[in-house]
Protein backbone atom coordinates (compact mmCIF):
# COMPACT_ATOMS: atom_id res chain seq x y z
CA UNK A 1 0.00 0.00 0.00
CA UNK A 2 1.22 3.06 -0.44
CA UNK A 3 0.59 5.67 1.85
CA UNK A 4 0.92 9.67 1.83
CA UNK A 5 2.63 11.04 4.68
CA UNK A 6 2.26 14.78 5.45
CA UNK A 7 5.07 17.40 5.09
CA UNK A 8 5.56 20.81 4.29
CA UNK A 9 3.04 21.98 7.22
CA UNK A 10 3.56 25.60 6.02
CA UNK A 11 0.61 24.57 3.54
CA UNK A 12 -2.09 27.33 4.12
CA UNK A 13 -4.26 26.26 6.72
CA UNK A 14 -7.38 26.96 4.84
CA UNK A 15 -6.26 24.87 1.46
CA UNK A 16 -5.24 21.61 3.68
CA UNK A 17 -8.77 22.12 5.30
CA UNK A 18 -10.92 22.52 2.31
CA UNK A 19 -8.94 19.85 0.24
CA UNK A 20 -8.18 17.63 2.88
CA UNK A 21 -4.80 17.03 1.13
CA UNK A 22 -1.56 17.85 1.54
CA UNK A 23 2.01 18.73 -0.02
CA UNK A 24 3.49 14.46 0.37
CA UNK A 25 6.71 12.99 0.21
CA UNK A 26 5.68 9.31 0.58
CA UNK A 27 7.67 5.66 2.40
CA UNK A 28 10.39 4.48 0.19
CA UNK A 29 10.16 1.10 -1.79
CA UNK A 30 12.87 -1.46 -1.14
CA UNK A 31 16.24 -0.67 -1.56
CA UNK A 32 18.62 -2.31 -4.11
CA UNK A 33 19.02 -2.60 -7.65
CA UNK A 34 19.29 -5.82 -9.85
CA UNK A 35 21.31 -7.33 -12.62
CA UNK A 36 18.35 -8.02 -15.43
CA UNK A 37 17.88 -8.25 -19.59
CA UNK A 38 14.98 -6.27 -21.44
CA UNK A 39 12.49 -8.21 -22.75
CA UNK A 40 13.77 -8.09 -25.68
CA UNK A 41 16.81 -10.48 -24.98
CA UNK A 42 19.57 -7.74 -24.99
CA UNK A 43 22.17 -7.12 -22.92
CA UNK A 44 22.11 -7.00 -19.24
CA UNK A 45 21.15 -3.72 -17.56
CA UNK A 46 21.24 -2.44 -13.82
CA UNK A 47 17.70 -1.85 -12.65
CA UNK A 48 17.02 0.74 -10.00
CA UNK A 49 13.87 1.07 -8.01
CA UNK A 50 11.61 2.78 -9.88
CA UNK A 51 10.40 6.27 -8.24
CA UNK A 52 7.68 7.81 -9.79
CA UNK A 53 6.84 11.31 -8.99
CA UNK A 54 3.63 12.97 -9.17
CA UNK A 55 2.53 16.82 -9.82
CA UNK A 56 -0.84 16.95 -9.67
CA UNK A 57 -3.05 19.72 -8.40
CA UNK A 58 -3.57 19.48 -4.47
CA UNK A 59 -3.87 23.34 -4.30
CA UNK A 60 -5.18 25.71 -6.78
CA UNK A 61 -8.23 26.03 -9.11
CA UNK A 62 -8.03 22.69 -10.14
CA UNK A 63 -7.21 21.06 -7.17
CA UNK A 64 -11.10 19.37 -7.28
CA UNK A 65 -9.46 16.88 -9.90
CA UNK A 66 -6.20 15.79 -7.41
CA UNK A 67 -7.97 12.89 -5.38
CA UNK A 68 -9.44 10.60 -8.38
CA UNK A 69 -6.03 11.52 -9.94
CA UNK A 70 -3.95 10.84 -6.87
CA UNK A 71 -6.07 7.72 -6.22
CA UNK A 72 -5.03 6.60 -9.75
CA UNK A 73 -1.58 6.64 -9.11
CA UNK A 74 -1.74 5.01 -6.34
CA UNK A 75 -4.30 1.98 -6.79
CA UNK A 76 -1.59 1.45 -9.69
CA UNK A 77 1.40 1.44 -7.99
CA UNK A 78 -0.45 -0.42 -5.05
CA UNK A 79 -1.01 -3.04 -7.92
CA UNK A 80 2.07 -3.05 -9.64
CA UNK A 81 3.66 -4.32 -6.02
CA UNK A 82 1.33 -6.69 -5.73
CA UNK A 83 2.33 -8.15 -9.26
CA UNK A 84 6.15 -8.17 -7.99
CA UNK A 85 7.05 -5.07 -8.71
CA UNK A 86 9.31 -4.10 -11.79
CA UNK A 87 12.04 -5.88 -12.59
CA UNK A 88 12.33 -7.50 -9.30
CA UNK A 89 11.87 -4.14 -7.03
CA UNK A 90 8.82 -2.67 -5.64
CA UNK A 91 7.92 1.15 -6.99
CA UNK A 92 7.48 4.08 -4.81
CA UNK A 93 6.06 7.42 -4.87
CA UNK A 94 7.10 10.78 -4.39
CA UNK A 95 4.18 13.06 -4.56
CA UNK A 96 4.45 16.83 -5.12
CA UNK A 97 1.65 19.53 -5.78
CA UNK A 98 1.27 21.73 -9.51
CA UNK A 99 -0.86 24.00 -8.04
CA UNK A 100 -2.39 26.29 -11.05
CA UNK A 101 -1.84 28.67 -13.82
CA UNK A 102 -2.43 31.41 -11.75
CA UNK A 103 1.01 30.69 -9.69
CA UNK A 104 3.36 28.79 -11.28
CA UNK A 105 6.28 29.30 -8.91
CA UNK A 106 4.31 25.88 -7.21
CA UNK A 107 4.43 23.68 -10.26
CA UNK A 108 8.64 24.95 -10.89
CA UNK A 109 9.44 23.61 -7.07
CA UNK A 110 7.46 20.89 -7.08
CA UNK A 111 9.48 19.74 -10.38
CA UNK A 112 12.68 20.90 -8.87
CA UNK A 113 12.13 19.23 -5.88
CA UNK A 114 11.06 15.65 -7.91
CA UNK A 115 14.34 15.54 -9.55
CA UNK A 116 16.61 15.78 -6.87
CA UNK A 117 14.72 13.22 -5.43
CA UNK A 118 15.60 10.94 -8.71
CA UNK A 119 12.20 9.99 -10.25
CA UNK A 120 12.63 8.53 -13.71
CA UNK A 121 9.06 9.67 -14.58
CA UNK A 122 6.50 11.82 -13.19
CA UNK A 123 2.43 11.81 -13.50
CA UNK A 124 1.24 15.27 -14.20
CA UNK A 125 0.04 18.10 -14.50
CA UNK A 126 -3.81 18.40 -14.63
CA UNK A 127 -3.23 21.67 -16.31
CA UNK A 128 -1.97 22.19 -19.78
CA UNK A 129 -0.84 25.76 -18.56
CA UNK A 130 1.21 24.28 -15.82
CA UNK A 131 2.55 21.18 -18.01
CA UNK A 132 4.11 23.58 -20.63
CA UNK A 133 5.81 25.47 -17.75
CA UNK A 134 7.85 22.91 -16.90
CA UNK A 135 7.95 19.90 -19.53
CA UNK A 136 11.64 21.65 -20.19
CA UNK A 137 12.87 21.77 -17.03
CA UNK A 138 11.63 17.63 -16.59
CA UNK A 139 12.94 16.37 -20.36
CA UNK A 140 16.62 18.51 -19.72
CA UNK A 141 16.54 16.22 -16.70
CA UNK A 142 15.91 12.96 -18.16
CA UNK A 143 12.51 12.92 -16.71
CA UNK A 144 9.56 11.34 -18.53
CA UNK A 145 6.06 13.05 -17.85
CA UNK A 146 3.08 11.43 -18.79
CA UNK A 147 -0.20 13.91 -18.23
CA UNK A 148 -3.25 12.52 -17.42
CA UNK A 149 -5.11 15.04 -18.13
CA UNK A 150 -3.81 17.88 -20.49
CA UNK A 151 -5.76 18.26 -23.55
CA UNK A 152 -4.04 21.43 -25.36
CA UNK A 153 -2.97 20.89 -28.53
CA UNK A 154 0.16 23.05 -27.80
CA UNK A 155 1.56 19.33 -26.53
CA UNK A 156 1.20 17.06 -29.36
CA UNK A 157 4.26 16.38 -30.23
CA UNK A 158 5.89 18.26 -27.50
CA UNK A 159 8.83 15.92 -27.39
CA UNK A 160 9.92 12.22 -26.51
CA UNK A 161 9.88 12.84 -23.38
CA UNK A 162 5.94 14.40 -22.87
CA UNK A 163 3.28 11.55 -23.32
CA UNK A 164 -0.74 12.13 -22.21
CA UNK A 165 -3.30 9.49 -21.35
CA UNK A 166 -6.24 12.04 -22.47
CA UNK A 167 -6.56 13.10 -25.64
CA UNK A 168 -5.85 16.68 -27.49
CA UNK A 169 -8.94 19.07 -27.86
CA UNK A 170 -9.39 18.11 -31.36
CA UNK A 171 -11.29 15.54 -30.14
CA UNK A 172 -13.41 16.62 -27.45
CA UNK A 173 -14.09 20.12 -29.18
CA UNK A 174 -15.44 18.77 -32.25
CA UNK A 175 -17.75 16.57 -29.62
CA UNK A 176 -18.91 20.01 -27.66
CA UNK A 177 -19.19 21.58 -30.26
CA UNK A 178 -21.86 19.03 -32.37
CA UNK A 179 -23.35 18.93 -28.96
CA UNK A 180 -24.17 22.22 -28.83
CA UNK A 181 -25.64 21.81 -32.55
CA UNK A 182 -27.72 19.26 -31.56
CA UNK A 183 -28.92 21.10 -28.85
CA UNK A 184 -30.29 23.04 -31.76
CA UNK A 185 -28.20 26.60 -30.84
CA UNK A 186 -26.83 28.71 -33.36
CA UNK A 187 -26.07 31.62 -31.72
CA UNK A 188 -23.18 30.39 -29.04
CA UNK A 189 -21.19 32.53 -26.81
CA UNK A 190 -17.88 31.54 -24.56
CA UNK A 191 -16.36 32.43 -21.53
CA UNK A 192 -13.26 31.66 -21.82
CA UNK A 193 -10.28 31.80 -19.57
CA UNK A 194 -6.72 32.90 -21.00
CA UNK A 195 -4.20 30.09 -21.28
CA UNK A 196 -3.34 27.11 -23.19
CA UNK A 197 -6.25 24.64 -22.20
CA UNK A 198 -9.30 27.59 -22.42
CA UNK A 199 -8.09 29.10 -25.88
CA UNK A 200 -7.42 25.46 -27.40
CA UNK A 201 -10.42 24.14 -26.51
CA UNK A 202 -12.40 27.08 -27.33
CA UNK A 203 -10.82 27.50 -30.81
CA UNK A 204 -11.64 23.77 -31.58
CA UNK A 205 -15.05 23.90 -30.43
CA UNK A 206 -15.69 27.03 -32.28
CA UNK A 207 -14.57 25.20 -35.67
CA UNK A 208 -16.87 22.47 -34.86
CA UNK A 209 -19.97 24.75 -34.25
CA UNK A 210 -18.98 27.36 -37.37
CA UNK A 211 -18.65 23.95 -39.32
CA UNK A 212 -22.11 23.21 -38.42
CA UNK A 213 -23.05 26.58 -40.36
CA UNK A 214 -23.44 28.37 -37.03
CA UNK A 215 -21.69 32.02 -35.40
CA UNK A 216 -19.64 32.48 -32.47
CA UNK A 217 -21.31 35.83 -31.02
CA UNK A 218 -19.18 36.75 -27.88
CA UNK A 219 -15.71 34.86 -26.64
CA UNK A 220 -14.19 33.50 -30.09
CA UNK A 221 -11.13 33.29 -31.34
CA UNK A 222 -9.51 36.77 -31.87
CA UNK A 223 -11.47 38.61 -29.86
CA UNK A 224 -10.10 39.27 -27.01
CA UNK A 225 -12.70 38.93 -24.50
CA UNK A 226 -10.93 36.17 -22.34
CA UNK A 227 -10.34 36.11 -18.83
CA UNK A 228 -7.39 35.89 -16.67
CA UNK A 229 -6.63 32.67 -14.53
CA UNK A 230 -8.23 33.32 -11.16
CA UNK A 231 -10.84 35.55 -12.19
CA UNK A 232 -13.18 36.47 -9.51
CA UNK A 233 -15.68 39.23 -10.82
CA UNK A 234 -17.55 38.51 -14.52
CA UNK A 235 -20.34 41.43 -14.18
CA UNK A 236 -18.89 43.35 -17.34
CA UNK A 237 -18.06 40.04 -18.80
CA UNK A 238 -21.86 38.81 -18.68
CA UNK A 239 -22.77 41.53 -19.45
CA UNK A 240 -21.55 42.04 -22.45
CA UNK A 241 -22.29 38.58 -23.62
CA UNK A 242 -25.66 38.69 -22.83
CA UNK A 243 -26.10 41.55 -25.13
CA UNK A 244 -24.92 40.02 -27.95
CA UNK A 245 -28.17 37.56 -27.35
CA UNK A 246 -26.68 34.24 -27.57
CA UNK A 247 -28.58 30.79 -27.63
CA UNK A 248 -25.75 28.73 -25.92
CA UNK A 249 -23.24 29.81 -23.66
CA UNK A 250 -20.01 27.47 -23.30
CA UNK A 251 -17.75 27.63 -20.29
CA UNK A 252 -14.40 26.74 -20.33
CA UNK A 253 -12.76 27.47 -16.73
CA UNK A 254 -12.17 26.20 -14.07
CA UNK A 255 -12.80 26.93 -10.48
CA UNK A 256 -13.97 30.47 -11.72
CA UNK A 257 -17.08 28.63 -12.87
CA UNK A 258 -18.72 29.28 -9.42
CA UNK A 259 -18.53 33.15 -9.87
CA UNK A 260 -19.84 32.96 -13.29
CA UNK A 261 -22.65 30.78 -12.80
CA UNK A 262 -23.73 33.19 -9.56
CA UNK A 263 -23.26 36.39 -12.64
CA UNK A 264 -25.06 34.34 -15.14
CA UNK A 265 -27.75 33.48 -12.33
CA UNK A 266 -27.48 37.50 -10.88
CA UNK A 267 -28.68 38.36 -14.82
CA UNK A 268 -31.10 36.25 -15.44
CA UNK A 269 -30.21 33.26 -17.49
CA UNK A 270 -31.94 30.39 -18.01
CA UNK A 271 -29.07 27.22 -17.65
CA UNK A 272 -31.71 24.56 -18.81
CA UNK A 273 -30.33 22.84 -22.02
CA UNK A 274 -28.15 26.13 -23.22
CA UNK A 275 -25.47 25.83 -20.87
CA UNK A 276 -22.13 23.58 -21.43
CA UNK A 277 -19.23 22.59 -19.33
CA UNK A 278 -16.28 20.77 -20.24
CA UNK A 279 -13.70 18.80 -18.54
CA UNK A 280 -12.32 21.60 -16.68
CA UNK A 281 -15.63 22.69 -14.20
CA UNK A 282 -17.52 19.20 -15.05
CA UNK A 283 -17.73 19.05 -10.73
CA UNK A 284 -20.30 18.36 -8.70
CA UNK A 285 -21.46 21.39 -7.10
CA UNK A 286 -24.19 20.45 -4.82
CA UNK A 287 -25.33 23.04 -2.51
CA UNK A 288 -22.91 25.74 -4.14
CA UNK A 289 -26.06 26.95 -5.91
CA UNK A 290 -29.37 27.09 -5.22
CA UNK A 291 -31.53 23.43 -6.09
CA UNK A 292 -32.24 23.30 -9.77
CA UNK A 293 -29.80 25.91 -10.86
CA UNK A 294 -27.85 23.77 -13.16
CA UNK A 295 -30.57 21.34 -14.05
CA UNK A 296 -30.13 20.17 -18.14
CA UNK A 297 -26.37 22.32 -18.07
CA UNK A 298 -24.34 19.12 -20.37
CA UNK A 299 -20.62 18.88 -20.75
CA UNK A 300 -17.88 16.79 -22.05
CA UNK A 301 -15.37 14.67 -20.18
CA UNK A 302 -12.52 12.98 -22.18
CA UNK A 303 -12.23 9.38 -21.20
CA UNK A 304 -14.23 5.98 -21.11
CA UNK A 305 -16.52 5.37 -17.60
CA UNK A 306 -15.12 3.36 -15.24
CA UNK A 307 -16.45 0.70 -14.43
CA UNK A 308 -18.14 0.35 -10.58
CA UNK A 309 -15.54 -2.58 -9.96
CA UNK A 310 -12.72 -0.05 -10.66
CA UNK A 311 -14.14 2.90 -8.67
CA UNK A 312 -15.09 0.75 -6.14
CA UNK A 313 -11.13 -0.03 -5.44
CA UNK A 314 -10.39 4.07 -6.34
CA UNK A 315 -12.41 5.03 -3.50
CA UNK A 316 -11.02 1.75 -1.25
CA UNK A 317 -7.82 3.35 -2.10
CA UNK A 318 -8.68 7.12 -1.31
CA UNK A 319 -10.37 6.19 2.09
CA UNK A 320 -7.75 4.08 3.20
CA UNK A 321 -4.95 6.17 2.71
CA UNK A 322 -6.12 9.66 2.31
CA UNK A 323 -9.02 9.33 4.97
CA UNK A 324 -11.91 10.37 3.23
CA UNK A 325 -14.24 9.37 0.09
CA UNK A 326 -13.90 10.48 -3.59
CA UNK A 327 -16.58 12.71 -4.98
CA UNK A 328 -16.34 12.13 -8.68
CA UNK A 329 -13.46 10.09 -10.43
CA UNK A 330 -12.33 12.85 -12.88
CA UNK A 331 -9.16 11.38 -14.92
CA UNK A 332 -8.85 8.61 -12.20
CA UNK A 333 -8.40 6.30 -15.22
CA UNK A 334 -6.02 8.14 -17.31
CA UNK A 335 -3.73 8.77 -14.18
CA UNK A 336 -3.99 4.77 -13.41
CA UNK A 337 -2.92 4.14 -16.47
CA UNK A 338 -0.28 6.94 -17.06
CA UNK A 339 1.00 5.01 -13.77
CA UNK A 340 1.10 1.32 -15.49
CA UNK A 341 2.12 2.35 -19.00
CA UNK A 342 5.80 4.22 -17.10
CA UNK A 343 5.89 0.59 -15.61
CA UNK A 344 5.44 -1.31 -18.23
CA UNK A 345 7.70 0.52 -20.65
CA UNK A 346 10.42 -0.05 -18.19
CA UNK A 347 10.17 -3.76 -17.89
CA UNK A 348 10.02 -3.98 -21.90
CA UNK A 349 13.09 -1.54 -22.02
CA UNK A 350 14.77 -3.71 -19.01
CA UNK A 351 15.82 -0.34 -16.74
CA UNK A 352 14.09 2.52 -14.86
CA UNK A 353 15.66 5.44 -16.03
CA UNK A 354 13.62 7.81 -17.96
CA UNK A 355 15.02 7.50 -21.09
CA UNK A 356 14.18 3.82 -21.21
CA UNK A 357 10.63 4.82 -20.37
CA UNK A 358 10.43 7.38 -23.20
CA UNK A 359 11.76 4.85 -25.44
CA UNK A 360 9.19 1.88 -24.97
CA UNK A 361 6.39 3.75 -23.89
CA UNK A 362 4.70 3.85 -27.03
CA UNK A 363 5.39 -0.02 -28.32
CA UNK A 364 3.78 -0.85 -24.78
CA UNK A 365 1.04 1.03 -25.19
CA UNK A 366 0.47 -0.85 -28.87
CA UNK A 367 2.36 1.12 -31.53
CA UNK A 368 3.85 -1.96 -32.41
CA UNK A 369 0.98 -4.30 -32.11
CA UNK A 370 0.96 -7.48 -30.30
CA UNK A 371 -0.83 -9.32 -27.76
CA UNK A 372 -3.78 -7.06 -25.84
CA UNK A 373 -3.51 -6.95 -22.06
CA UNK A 374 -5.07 -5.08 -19.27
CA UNK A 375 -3.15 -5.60 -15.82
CA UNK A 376 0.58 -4.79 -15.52
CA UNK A 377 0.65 -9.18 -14.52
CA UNK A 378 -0.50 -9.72 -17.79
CA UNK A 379 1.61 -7.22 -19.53
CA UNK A 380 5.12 -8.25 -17.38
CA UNK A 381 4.60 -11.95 -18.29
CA UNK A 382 3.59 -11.44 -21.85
CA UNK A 383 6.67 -9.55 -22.30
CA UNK A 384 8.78 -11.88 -20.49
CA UNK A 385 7.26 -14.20 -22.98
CA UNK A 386 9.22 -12.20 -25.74
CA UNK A 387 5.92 -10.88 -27.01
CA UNK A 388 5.04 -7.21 -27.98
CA UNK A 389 1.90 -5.93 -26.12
CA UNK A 390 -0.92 -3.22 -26.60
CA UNK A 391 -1.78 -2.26 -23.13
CA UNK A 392 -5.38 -1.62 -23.07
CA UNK A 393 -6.36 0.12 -19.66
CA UNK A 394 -9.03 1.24 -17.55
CA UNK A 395 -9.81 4.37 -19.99
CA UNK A 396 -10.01 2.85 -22.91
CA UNK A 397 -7.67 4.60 -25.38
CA UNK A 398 -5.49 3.79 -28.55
CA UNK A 399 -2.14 3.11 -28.59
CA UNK A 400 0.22 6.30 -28.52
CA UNK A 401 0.96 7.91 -32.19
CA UNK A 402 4.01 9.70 -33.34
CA UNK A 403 3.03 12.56 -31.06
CA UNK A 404 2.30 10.73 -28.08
CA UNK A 405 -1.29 11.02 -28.04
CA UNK A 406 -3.87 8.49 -28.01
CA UNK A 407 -4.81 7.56 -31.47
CA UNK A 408 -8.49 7.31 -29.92
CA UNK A 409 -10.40 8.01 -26.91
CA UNK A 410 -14.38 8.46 -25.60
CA UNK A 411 -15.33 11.39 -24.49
CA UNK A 412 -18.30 10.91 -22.08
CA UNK A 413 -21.38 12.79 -22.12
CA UNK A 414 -23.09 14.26 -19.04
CA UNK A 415 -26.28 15.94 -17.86
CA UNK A 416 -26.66 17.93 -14.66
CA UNK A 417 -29.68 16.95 -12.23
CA UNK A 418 -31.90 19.47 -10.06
CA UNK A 419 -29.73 18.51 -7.04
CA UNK A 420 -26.37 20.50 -9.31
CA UNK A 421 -24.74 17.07 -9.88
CA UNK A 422 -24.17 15.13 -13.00
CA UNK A 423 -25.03 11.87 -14.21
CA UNK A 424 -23.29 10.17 -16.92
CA UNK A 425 -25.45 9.53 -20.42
CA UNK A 426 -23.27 8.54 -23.01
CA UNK A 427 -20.08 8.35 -24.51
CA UNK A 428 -18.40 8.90 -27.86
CA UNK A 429 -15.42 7.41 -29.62
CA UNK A 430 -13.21 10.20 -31.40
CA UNK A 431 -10.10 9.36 -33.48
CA UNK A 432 -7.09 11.64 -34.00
């Protein structure tokens, strides 16, 4: 099992309260290396422990996606132990904090801090924002990042050492945006926040929906109407869009979707069936607004749904070593397996060091065909076998192209309820 442990108690008081999280370092795995071959039959190699790092949002506006994404990680590690290990020694964890786009002096000393502590790969960031601050600073050090979650289509091809589990906007844009057509809107407005993630996905969405022989009226590319990171007041914002008399509204934000909806609400919209979210405020709100407020608001959310099975042993996970329950499971899938496809690349490639990750990560994950598995057991003894495998995880994706991305993924469908939650209706498979 692997456990958090707390440190760095100079955490604000009122973020470890309201998160119950905290900045981790976490127990070390066993000690000792290992003379081994890749699975491949060539020479032999030294294996080190592998140490995986993590930089995922425990503070910050995004910090509501950090436990189904920390749970990932660790339910995956917790099983990769179970299967043995890789290549003979059990991995450990070093956790670490990306906080947001609206501070990224976080994100640079959590990465700092991850290599001196010698991870060979890290899982991270939630943001796109925060991932293209310091993808350098990890590749210069050897250091293979896999993202779980970052969608902007700044990162295809980023380099071979920056690999994602979720797939680039181009896919779930042109899915908001022909479900916003077939909400039967032709008049569509954003609210857009200003970095990487908000104008990617907006720009792709807006192609979809133009496309469709429909206008942007308020938000689009160009226009220079988006907000800053951390935004707390949207009167002149709403305003504004409002008068331009739009049939949809689409907001792409993230934790600065509580003060909009509370404008939108201030000024008299009507949420029911105009109203889209994406992956980035697709939360469940609850009492934050008044019963009803979001009822028929839809969104998009890039990945497959997990199973109950699987987020029955997330939340197992979460309550046993975090000490409370999850409340949605948000990229708990991609961050499993980001976790399994680091692990497996290294027992194909036959060491832990990040370039050995970089390097087999993609045949692992099926770029080179081969026999379909979906536990790391499977996958180790398949490969010990001399096979190639195609790794075929809890979020369903394709194997890894050229660019790293999945060559397919579902993006799920969702509908808000009178009680400001959402329910899960569908799900769509979208190539790259």
């Amino acid at each position: 099992m692997i456990r958090r442990t707390t440190a760095a108690k100079g955490l604000a008081l009122a973020a470890v309260l309201s998160l119950g999280l905290a900045a981790c370092s976490s127990d070390g795995g066993e000690a000792g290396g290992g003379e081994t071959t890749d699975t491949n039959g060539n020479e032999e190699t030294s294996a080190e422990p592998l140490t995986i790092g993590t930089i995922l949002p425990v503070t910050g506006t995004l910090a509501f996606l950090g436990p189904p994404e920390i749970a990932g990680v660790g339910l995956a590690v917790e099983h990769i132990n179970e299967a043995g290990g890789v290549l003979g020694n059990e991995v450990s964890v070093e956790w670490g904090d990306s906080g947001d786009t609206t501070d990224y002096s976080v994100a640079n000393s959590t990465a700092t801090d991850l290599i001196n502590k010698g991870v060979s790969a890290v899982i991270g960031a939630a943001s796109s924002g925060v991932s293209l601050a310091v993808v350098d600073t990890f590749a210069e050090a050897g250091v293979m990042q896999i993202s779980p979650a970052n969608t902007a289509t700044d990162l295809s091809g980023y380099g071979p050492f920056f690999a994602r589990t979720a797939p680039p906007d181009t896919v779930q844009g042109a899915a908001l945006g022909s479900l916003i057509l077939d909400g039967g809107h032709c008049r569509v407005g954003f609210l857009v926040q200003n970095e990487a993630y908000g104008t990617g996905l907006r720009d792709n969405v807006q192609q979809a929906v133009e496309a469709g022989g429909c206008e942007v009226v308020y938000g689009g590319t160009g226009g220079g109407q988006e907000f800053a990171p951390g935004e707390t007041n949207f009167g002149a914002q709403v305003t504004d869009l409002l008068a331009q008399e739009p049939d949809a509204i689409s907001i792409i934000a993230f934790e600065e979707t509580v003060a909009i909806v509370n404008e939108l609400v201030a000024q008299g919209w009507d949420f029911n069936g105009t109203t889209y979210f994406c992956d980035g405020n697709l939360s469940n709100y609850g009492d934050d607004f008044d019963p009803g407020t979001l009822e028929g608001v839809q969104g998009t959310l890039p990945g497959a749904q997990a199973d109950e099975a699987f987020r029955e042993e997330l939340n197992t996970w979460y309550t046993e070593n975090e000490g409370g329950e999850l409340a949605d499971y948000s990229y708990a899938a991609e961050s499993y397996d980001a976790t399994i496809l680091a692990a497996l690349a290294a027992v194909r490639g036959g060491a832990t060091d990040g370039q050995t990750i970089a390097d087999n990560i993609r045949a692992v994950s099926g770029s080179e065909g081969g026999t379909e598995v979906s536990t790391f057991e499977e996958g180790v003894a398949a490969l010990e076998a001399g096979e190639e495998i195609r790794y075929v995880g809890q979020s369903g994706i394709g194997p890894l192209n050229e660019d790293n991305d999945p060559s397919s993924a579902f993006i799920g469908i969702y509908t808000y309820g009178a009680d400001n939650t959402y329910t899960y209706e569908r799900q769509i498979e979208g190539s790259i």
